[in-house]
N, C-alpha and C. Protein backbone atom coordinates (compact mmCIF):
# COMPACT_ATOMS: atom_id res chain seq x y z
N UNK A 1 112.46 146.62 86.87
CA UNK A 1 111.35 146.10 87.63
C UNK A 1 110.03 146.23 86.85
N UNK A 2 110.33 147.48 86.46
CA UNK A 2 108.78 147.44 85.47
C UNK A 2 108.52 146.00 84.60
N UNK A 3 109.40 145.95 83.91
CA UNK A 3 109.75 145.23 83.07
C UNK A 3 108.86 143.79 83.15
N UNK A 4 109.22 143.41 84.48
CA UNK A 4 108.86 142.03 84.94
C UNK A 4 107.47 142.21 85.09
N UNK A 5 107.27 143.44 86.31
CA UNK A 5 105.43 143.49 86.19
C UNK A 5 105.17 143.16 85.16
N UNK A 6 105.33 143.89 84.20
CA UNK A 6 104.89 143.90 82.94
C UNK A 6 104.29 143.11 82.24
N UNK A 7 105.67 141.95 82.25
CA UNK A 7 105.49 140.67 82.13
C UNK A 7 103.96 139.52 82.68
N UNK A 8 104.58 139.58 84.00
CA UNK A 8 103.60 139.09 84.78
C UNK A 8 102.18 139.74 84.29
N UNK A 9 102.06 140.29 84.16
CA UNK A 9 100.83 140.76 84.06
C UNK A 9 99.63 139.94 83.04
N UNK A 10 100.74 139.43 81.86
CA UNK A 10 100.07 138.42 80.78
C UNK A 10 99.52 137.28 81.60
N UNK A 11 100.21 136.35 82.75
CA UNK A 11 100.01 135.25 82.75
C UNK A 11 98.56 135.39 83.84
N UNK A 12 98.66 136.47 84.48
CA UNK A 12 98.16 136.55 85.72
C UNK A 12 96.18 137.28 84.40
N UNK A 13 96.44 138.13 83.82
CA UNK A 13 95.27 138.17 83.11
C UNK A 13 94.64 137.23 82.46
N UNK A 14 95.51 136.07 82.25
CA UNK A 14 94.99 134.65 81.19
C UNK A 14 94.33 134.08 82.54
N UNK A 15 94.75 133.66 84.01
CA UNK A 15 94.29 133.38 85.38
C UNK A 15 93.20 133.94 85.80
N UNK A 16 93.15 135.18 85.30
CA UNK A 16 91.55 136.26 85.66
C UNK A 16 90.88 135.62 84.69
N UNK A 17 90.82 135.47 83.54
CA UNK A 17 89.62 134.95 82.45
C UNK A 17 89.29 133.66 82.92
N UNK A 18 90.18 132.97 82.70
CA UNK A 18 89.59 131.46 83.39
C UNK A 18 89.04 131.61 84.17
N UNK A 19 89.42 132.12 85.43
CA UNK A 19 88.71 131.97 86.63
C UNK A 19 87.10 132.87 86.59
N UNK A 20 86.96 133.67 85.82
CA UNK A 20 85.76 134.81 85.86
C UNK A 20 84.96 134.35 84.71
N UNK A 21 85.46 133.61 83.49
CA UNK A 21 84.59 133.52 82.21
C UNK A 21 84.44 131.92 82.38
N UNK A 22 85.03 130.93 82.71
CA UNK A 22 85.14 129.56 82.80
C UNK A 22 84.65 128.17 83.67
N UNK A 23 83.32 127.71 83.20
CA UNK A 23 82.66 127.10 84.34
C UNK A 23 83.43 126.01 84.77
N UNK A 24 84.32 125.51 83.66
CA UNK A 24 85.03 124.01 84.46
C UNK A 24 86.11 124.57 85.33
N UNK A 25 86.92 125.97 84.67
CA UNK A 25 87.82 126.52 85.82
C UNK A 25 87.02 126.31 87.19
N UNK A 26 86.16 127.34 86.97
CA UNK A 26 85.50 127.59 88.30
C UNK A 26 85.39 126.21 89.23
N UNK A 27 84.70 124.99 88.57
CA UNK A 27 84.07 124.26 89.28
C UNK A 27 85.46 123.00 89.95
N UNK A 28 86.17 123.22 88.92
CA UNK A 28 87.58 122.18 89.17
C UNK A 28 88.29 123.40 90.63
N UNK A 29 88.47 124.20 90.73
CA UNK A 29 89.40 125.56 91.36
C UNK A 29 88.26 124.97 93.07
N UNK A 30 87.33 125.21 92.93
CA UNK A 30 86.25 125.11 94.00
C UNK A 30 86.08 123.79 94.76
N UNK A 31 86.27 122.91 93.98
CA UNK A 31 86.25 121.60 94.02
C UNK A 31 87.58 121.24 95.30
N UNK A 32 88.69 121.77 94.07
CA UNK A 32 89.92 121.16 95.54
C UNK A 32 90.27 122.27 96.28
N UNK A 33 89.84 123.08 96.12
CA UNK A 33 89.40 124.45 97.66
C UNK A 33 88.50 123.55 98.43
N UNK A 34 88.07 123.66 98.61
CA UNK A 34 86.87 122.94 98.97
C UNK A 34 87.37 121.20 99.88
N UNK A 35 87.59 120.83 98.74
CA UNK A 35 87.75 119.10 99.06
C UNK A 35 88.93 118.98 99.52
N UNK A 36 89.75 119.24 99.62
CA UNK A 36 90.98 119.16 99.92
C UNK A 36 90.94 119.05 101.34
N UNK A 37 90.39 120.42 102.22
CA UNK A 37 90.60 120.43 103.52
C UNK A 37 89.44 119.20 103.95
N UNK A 38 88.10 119.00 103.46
CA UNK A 38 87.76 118.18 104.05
C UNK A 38 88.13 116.81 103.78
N UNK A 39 88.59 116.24 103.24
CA UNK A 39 89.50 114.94 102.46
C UNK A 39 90.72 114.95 104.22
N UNK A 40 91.30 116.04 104.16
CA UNK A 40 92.17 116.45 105.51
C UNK A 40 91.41 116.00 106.57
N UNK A 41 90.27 116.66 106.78
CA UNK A 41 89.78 116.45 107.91
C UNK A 41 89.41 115.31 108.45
N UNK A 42 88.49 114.41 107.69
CA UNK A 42 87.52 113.17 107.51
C UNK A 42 88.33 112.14 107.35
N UNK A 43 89.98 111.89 106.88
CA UNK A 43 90.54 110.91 106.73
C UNK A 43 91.81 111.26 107.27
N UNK A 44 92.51 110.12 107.88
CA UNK A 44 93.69 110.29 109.03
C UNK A 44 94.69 110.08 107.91
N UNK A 45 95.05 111.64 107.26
CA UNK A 45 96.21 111.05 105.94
C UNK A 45 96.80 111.88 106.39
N UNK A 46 98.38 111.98 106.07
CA UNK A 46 99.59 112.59 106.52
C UNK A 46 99.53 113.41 105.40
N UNK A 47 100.35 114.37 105.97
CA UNK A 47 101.10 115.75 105.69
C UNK A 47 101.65 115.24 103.63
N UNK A 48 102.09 114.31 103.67
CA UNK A 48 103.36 113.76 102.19
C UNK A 48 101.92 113.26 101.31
N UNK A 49 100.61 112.55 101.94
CA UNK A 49 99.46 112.22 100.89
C UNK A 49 98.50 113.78 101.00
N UNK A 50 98.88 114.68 101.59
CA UNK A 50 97.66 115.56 101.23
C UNK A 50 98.51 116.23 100.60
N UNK A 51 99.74 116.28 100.10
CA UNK A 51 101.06 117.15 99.02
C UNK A 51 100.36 115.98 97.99
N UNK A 52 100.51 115.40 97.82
CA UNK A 52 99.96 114.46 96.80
C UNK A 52 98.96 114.72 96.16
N UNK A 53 97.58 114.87 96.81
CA UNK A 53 96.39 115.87 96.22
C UNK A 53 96.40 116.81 95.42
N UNK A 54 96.85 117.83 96.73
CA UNK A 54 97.19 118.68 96.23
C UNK A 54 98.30 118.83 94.45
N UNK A 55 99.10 118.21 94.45
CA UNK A 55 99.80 118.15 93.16
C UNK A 55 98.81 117.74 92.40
N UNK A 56 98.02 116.52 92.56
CA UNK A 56 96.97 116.09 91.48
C UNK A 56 96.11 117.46 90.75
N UNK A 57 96.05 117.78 92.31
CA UNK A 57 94.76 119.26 92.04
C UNK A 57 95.05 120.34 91.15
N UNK A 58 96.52 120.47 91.03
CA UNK A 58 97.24 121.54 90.21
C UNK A 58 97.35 120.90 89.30
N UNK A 59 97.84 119.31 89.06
CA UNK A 59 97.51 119.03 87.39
C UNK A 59 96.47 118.98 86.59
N UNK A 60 95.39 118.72 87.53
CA UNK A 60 94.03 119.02 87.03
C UNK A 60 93.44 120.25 86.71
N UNK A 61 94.26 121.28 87.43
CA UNK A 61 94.03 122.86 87.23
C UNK A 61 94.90 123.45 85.72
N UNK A 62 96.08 122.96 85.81
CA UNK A 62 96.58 123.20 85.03
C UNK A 62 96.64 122.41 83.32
N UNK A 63 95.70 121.43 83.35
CA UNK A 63 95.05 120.40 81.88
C UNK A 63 93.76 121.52 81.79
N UNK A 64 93.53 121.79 82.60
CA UNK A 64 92.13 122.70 82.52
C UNK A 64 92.27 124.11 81.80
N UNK A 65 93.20 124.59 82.20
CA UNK A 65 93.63 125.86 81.66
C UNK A 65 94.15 125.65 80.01
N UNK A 66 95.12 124.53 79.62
CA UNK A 66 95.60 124.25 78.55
C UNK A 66 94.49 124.21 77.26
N UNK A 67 93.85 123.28 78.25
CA UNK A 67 92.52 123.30 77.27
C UNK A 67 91.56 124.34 76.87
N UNK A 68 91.85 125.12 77.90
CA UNK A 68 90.72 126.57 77.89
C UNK A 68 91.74 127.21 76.70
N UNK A 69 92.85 127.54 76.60
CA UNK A 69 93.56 127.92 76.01
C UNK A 69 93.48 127.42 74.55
N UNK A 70 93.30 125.99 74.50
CA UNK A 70 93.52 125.42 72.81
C UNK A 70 91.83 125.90 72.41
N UNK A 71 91.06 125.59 73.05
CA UNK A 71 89.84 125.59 72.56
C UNK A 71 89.27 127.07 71.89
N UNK A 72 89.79 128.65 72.95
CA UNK A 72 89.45 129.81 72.40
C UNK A 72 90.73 129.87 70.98
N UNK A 73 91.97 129.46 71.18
CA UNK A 73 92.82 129.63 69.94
C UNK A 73 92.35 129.10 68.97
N UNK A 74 91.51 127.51 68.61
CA UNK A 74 91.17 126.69 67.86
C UNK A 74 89.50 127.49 67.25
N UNK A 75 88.70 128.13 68.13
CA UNK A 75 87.83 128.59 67.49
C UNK A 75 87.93 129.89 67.28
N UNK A 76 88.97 130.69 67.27
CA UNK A 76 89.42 132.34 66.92
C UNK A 76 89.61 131.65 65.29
N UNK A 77 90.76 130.46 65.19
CA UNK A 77 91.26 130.39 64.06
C UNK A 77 90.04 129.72 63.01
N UNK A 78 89.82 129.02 63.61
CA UNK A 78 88.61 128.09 63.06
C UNK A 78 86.96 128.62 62.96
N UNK A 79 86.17 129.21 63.17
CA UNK A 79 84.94 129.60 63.67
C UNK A 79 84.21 128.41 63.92
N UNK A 80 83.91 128.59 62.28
CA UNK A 80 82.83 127.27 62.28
C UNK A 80 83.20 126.31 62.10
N UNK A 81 82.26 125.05 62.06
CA UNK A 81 82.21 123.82 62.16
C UNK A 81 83.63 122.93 61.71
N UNK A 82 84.31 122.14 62.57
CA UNK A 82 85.27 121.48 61.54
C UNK A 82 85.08 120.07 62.00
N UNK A 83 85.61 118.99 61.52
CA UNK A 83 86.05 117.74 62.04
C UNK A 83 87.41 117.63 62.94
N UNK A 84 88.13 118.13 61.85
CA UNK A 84 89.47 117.91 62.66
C UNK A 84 89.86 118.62 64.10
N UNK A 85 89.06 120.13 63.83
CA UNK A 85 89.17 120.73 64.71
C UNK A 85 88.18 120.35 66.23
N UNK A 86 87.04 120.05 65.66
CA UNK A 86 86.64 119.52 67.08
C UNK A 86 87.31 118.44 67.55
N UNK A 87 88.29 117.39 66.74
CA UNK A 87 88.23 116.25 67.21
C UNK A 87 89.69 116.71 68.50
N UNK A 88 90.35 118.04 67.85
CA UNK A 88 91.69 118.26 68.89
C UNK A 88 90.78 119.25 69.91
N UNK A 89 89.88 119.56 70.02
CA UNK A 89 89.44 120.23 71.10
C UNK A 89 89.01 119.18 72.07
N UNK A 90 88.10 118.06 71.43
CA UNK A 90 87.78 116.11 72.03
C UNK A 90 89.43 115.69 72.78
N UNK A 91 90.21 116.21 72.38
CA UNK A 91 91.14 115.96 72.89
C UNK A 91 91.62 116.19 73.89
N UNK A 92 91.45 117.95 73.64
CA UNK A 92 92.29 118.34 75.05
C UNK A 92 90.82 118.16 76.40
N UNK A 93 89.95 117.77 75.88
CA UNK A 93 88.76 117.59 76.95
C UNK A 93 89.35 116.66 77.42
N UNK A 94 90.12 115.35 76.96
CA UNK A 94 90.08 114.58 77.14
C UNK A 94 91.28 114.39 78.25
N UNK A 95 91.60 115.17 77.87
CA UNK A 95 93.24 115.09 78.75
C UNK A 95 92.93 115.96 80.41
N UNK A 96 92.02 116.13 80.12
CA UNK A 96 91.59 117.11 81.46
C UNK A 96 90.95 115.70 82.60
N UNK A 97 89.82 114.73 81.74
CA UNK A 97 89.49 113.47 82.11
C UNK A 97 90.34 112.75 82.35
N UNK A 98 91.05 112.73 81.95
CA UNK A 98 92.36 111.67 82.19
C UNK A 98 92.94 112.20 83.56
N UNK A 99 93.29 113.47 83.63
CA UNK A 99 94.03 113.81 84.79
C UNK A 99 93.48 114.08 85.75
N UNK A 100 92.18 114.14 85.76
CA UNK A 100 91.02 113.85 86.54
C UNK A 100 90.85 112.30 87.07
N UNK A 101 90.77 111.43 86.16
CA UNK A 101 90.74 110.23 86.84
C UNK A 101 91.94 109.57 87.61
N UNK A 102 93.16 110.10 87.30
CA UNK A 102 94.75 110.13 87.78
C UNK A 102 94.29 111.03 89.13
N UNK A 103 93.69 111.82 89.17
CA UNK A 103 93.49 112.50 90.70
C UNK A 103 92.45 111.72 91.63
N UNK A 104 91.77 111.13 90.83
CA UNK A 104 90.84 110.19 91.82
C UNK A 104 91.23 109.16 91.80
N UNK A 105 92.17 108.03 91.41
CA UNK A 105 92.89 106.91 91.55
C UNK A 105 93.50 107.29 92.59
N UNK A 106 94.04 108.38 92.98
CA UNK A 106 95.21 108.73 93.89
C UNK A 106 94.53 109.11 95.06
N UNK A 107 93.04 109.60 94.91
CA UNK A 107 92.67 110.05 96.11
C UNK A 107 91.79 108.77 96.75
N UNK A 108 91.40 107.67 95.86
CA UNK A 108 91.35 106.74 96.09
C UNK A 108 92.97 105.84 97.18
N UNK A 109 93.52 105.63 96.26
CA UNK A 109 94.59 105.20 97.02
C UNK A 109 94.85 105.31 98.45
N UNK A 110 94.68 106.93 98.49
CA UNK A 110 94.91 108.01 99.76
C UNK A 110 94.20 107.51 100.98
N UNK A 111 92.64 107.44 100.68
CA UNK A 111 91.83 107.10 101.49
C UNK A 111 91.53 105.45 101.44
N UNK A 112 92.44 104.56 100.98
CA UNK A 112 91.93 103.25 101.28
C UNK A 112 93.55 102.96 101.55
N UNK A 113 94.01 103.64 101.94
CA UNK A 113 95.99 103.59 102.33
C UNK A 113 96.04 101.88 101.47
């Protein structure tokens, strides 16, 4: 049993930094806390489109984290200035936008059934 705590303990401390050191964590995490129930409230959507959100909301949580992740690995390894290297950090920004706009197409969808 230890064992597993143990374990756990890595993924759940990488979850504390984001959430305590990370303004887009923060503001994406708050966002569908937040929006979610009133999105619920304000629009007559069923139980199977607010699972839908919600999934968006976790892919958007979870592009967010990836990226938090490449960006401190990419400048531990890297410091200063690079091309290449900013252009894969441009990247994973980018992929966070993307799954961001995949969550608002859908919440679009949601609310215009």
């Amino acid at each position: 049993m230890k064992y597993w705590i143990r374990r756990l303990s890595h993924p759940f401390r990488g979850l504390k930094y984001a959430f305590v050191h990370d303004d887009a964590t923060q503001i994406e995490f708050v966002f569908g806390l937040i929006g979610l129930p009133i999105v619920y409230r304000l629009f007559d959507i069923s139980v199977s489109e607010i699972l839908l959100l919600t999934f968006c909301w976790f892919f958007v949580m979870v592009t967010e984290l990836q990226n938090t992740a490449m960006e401190i690995a990419l400048t531990k390894i890297h410091p200063e200035h690079d091309k290449e290297i900013g252009l894969s950090k441009d990247l994973a920004s980018g992929a966070v936008i993307w799954a961001s706009v995949f969550g608002l197409v859908c919440l679009g969808f949601v609310i215009l059934n």
